[in-house]
C-alpha atoms as a PDB file:
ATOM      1  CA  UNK A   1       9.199  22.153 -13.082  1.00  0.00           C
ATOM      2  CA  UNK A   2       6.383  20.736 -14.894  1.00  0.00           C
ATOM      3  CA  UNK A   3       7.476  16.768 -14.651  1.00  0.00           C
ATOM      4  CA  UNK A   4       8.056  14.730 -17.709  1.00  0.00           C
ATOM      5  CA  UNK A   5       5.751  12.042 -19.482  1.00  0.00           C
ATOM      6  CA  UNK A   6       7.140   8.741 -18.130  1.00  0.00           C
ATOM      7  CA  UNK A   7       7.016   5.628 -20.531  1.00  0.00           C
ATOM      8  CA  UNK A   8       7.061   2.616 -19.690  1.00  0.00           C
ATOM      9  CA  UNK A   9       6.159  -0.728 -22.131  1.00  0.00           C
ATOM     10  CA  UNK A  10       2.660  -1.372 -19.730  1.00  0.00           C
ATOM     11  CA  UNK A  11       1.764   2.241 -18.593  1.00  0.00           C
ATOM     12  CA  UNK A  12       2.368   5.777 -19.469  1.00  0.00           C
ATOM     13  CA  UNK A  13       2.947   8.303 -16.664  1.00  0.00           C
ATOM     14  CA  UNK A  14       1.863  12.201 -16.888  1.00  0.00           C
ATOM     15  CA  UNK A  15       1.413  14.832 -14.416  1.00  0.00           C
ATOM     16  CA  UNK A  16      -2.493  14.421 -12.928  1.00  0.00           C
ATOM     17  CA  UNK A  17      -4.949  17.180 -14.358  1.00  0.00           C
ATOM     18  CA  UNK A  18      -8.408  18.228 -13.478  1.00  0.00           C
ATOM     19  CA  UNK A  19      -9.864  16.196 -16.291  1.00  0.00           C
ATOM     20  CA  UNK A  20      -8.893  12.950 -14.592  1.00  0.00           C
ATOM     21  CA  UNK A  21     -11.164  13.525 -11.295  1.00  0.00           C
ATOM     22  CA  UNK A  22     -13.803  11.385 -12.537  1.00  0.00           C
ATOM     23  CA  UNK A  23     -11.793   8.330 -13.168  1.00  0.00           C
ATOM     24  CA  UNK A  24      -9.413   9.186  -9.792  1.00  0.00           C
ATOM     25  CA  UNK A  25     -12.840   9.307  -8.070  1.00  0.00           C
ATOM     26  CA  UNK A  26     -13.844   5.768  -9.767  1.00  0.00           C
ATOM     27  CA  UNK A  27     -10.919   4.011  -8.369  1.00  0.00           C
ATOM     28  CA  UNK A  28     -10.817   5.367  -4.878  1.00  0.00           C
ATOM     29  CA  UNK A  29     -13.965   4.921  -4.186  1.00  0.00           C
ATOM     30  CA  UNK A  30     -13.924   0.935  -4.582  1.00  0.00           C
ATOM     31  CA  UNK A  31     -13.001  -0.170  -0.759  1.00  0.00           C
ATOM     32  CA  UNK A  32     -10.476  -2.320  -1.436  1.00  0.00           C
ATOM     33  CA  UNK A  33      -8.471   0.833  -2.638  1.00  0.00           C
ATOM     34  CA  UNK A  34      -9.763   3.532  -0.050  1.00  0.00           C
ATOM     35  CA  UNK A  35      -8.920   1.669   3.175  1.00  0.00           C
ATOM     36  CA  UNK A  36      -5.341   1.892   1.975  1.00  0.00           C
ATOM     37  CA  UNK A  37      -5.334   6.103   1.245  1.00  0.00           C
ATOM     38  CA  UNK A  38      -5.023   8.323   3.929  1.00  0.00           C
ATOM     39  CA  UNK A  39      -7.408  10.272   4.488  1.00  0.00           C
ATOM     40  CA  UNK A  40      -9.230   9.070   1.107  1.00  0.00           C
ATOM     41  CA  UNK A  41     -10.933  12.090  -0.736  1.00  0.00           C
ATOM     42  CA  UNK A  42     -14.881  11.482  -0.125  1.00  0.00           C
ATOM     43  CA  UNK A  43     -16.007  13.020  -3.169  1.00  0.00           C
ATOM     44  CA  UNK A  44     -15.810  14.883  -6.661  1.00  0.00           C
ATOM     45  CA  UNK A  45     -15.240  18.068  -5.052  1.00  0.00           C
ATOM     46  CA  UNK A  46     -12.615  16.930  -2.879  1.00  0.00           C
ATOM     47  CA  UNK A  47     -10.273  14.981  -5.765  1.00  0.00           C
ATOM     48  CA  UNK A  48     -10.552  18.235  -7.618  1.00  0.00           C
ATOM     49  CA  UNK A  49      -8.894  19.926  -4.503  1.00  0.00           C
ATOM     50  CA  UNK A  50      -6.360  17.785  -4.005  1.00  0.00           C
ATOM     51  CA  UNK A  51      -5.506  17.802  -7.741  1.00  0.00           C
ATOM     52  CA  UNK A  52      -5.268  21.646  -7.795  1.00  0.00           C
ATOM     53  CA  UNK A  53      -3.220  21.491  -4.714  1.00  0.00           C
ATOM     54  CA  UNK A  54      -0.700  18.537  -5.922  1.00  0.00           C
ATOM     55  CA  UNK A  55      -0.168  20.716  -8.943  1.00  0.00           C
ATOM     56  CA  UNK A  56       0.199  23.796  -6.843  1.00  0.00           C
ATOM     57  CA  UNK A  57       2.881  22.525  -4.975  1.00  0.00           C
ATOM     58  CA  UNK A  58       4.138  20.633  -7.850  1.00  0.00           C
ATOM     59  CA  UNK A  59       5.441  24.407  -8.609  1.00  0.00           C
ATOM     60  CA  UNK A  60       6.875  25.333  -5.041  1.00  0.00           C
ATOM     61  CA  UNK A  61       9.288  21.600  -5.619  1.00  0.00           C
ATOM     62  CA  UNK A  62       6.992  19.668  -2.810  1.00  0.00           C
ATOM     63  CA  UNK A  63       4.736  17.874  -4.810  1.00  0.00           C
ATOM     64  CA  UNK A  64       5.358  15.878  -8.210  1.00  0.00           C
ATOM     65  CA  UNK A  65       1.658  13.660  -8.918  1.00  0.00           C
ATOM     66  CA  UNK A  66       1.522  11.682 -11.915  1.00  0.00           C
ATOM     67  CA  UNK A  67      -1.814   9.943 -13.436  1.00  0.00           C
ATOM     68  CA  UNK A  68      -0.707   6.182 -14.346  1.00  0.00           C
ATOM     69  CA  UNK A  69      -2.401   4.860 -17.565  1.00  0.00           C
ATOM     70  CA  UNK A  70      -2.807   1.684 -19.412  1.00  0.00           C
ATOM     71  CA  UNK A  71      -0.336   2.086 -22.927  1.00  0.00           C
ATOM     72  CA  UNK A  72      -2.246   3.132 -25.797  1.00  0.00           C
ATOM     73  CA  UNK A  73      -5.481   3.264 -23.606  1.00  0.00           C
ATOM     74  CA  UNK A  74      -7.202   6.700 -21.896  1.00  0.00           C
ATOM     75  CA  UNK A  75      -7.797   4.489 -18.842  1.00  0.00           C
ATOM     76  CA  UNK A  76      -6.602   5.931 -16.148  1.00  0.00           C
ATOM     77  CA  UNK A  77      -5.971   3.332 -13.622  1.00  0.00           C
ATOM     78  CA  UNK A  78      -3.399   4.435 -11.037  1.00  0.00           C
ATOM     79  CA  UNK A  79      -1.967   7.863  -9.251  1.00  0.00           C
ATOM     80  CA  UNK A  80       1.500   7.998  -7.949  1.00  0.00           C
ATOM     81  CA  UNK A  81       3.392  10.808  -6.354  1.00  0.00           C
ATOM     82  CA  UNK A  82       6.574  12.180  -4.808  1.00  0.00           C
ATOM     83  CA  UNK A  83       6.484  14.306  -2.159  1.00  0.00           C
ATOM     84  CA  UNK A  84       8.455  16.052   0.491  1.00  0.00           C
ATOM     85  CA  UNK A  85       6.715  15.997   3.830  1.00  0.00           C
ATOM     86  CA  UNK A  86       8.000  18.420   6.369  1.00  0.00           C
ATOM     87  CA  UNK A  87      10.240  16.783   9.287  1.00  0.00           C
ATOM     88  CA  UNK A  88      11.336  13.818   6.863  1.00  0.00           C
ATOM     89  CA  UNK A  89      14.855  14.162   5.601  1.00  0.00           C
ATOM     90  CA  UNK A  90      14.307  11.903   2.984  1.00  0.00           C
ATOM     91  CA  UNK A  91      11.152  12.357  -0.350  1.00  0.00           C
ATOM     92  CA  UNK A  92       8.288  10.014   0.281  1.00  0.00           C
ATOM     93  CA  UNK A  93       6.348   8.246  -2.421  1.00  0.00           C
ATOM     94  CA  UNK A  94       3.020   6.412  -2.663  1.00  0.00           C
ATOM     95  CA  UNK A  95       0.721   5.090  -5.171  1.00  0.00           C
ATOM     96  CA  UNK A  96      -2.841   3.714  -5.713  1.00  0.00           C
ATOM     97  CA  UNK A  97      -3.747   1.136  -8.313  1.00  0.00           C
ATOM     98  CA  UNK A  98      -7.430   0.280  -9.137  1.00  0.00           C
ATOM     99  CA  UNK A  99      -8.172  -3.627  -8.517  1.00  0.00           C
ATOM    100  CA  UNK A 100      -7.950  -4.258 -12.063  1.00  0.00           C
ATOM    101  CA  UNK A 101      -4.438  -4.856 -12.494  1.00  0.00           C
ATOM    102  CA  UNK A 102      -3.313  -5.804  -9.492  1.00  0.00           C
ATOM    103  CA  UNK A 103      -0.879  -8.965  -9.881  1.00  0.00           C
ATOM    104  CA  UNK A 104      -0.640  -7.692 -13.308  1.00  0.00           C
ATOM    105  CA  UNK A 105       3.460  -6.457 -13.548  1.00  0.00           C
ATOM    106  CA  UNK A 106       1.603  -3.170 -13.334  1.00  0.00           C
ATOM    107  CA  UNK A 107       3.136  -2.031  -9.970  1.00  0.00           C
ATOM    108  CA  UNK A 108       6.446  -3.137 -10.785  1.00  0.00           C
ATOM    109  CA  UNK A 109       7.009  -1.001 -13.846  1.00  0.00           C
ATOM    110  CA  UNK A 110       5.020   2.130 -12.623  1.00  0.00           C
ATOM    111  CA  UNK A 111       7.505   1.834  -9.184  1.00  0.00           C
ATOM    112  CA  UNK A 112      10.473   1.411 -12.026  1.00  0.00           C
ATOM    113  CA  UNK A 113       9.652   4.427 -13.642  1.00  0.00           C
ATOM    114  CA  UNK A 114       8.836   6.521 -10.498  1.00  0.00           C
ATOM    115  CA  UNK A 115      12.419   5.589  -9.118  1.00  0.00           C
ATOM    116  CA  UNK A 116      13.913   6.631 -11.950  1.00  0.00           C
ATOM    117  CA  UNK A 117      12.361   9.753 -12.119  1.00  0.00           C
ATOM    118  CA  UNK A 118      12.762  10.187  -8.582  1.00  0.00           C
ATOM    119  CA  UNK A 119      17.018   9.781  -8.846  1.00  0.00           C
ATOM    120  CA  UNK A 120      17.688  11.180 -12.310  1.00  0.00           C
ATOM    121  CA  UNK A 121      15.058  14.371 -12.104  1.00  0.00           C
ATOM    122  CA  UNK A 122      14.667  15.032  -8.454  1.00  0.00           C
ATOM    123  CA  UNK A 123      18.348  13.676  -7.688  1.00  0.00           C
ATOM    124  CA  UNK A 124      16.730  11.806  -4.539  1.00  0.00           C
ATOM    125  CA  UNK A 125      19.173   8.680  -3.626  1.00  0.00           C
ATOM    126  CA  UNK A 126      15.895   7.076  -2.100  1.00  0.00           C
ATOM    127  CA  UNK A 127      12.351   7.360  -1.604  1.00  0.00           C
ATOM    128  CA  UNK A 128      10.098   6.182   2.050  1.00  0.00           C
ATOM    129  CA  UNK A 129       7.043   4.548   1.982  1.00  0.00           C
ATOM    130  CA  UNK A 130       4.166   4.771   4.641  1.00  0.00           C
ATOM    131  CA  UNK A 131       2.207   1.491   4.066  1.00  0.00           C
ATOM    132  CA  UNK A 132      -0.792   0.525   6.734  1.00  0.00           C
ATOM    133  CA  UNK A 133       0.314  -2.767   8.403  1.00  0.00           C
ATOM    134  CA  UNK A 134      -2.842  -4.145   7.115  1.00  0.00           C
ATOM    135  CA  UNK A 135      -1.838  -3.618   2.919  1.00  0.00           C
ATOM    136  CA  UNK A 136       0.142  -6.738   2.395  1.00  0.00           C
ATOM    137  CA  UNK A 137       0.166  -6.392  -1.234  1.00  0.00           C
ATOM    138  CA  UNK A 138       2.139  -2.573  -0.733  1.00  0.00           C
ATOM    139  CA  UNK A 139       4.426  -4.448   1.918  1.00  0.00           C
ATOM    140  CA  UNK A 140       4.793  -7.155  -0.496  1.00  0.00           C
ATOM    141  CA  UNK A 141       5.625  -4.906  -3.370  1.00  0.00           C
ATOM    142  CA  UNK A 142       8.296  -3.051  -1.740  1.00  0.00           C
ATOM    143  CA  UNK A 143      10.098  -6.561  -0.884  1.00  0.00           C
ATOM    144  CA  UNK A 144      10.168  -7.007  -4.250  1.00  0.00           C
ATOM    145  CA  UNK A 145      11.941  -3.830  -5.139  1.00  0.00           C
ATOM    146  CA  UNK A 146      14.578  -4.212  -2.377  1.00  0.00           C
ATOM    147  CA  UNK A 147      12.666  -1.777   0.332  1.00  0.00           C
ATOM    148  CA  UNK A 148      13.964  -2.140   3.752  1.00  0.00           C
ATOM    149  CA  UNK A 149      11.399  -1.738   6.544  1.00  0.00           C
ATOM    150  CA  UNK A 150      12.759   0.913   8.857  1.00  0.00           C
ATOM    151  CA  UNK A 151       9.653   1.181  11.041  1.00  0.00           C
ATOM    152  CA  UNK A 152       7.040  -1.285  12.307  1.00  0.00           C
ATOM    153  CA  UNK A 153       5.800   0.735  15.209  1.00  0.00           C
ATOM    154  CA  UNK A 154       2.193   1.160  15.090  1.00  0.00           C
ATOM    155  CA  UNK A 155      -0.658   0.954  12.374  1.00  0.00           C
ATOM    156  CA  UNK A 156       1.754   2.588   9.663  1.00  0.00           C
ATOM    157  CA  UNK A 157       5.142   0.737   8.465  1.00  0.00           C
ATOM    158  CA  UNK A 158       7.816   2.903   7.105  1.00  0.00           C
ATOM    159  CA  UNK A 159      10.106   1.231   4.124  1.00  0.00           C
ATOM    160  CA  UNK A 160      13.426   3.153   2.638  1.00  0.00           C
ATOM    161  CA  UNK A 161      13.887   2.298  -1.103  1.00  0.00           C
ATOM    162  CA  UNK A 162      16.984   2.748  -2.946  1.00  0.00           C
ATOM    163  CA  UNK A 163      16.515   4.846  -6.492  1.00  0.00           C
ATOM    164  CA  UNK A 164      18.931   2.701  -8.238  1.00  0.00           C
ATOM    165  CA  UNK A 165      16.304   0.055  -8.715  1.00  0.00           C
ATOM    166  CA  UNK A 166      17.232  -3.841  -9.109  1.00  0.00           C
ATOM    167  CA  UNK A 167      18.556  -4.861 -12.526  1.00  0.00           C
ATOM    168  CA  UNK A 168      14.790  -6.392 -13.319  1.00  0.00           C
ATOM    169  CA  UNK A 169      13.479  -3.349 -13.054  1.00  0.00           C
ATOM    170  CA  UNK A 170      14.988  -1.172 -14.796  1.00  0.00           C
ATOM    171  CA  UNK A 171      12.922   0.358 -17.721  1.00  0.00           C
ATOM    172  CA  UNK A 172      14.674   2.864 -19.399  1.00  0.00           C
ATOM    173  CA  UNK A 173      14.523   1.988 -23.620  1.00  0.00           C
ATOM    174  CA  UNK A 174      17.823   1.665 -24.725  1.00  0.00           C
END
């Protein structure tokens, strides 16, 4: 399944591609941004790999990865992806923003769209969330959308989120 463009009124969603490395590799390596990925990719060489592998398993109905971008802009300023980790019962999601829009609404409509995708494509009923104790903005953003934390054992927290998002988020054009 090759996944759908996802549009939103702030950011267009499309499935990554080699020819984003550079600007993946731009926003990862700021620190703010790269103490929150785990394990962060260290360099060109390995974004490309994890790029061909995303799409890779994007094929065997693991992996779905999706390059965020600013509307009617070719910055690329975000990655988000749904993915089935073996063990977990239930799809996991995560996302990285650059700095620049943080506080911006950005989050909000990119995790709108991703939920929606992730209940009317994949047919998930909800997504988890690994978040580092130490992100407050993630935790903070997944209060926002209704997230339960399930787990706060450890370094890592683990929030459920329904895929039948609040009313205010909702973004499907009508």
């Amino acid at each position: 399944m090759c996944p759908p463009r996802l549009e939103g009124r702030l950011v267009s969603l499309r499935e990554v591609h080699l020819d984003d490395t550079a600007q993946v590799a731009e926003f990862l390596s700021d620190p703010r941004v790269s103490r929150h990925v785990s394990p962060p990719p260290r360099n060109i060489a390995e974004i490309e790999n994890w790029i061909r592998l995303a799409r890779f398993r994007r094929g065997d109905g693991v992996r779905v990865c999706f390059a965020i971008r600013l509307q009617h802009t070719d910055s690329l300023i975000g990655i988000g992806q749904i993915f089935r980790s073996p063990g977990h019962d239930v799809p996991e999601w995560g996302w990285s923003l650059s700095p620049c829009v943080w506080g911006s609404g950005v989050f909000v409509e990119v995790a709108g769209l991703l939920l929606e995708f992730a209940r009317d494509t994949l047919g998930s009923p909800e997504l988890a969330a690994r978040v580092f104790a130490a992100n407050y903005r993630a935790e903070q953003a997944l209060r926002k959308l209704g997230s339960q934390l399930v787990s706060s054992a450890g370094p890592v927290h683990v929030w459920r989120t329904a895929t039948t998002p609040p009313q205010s988020l909702r973004i499907s054009a009508s």
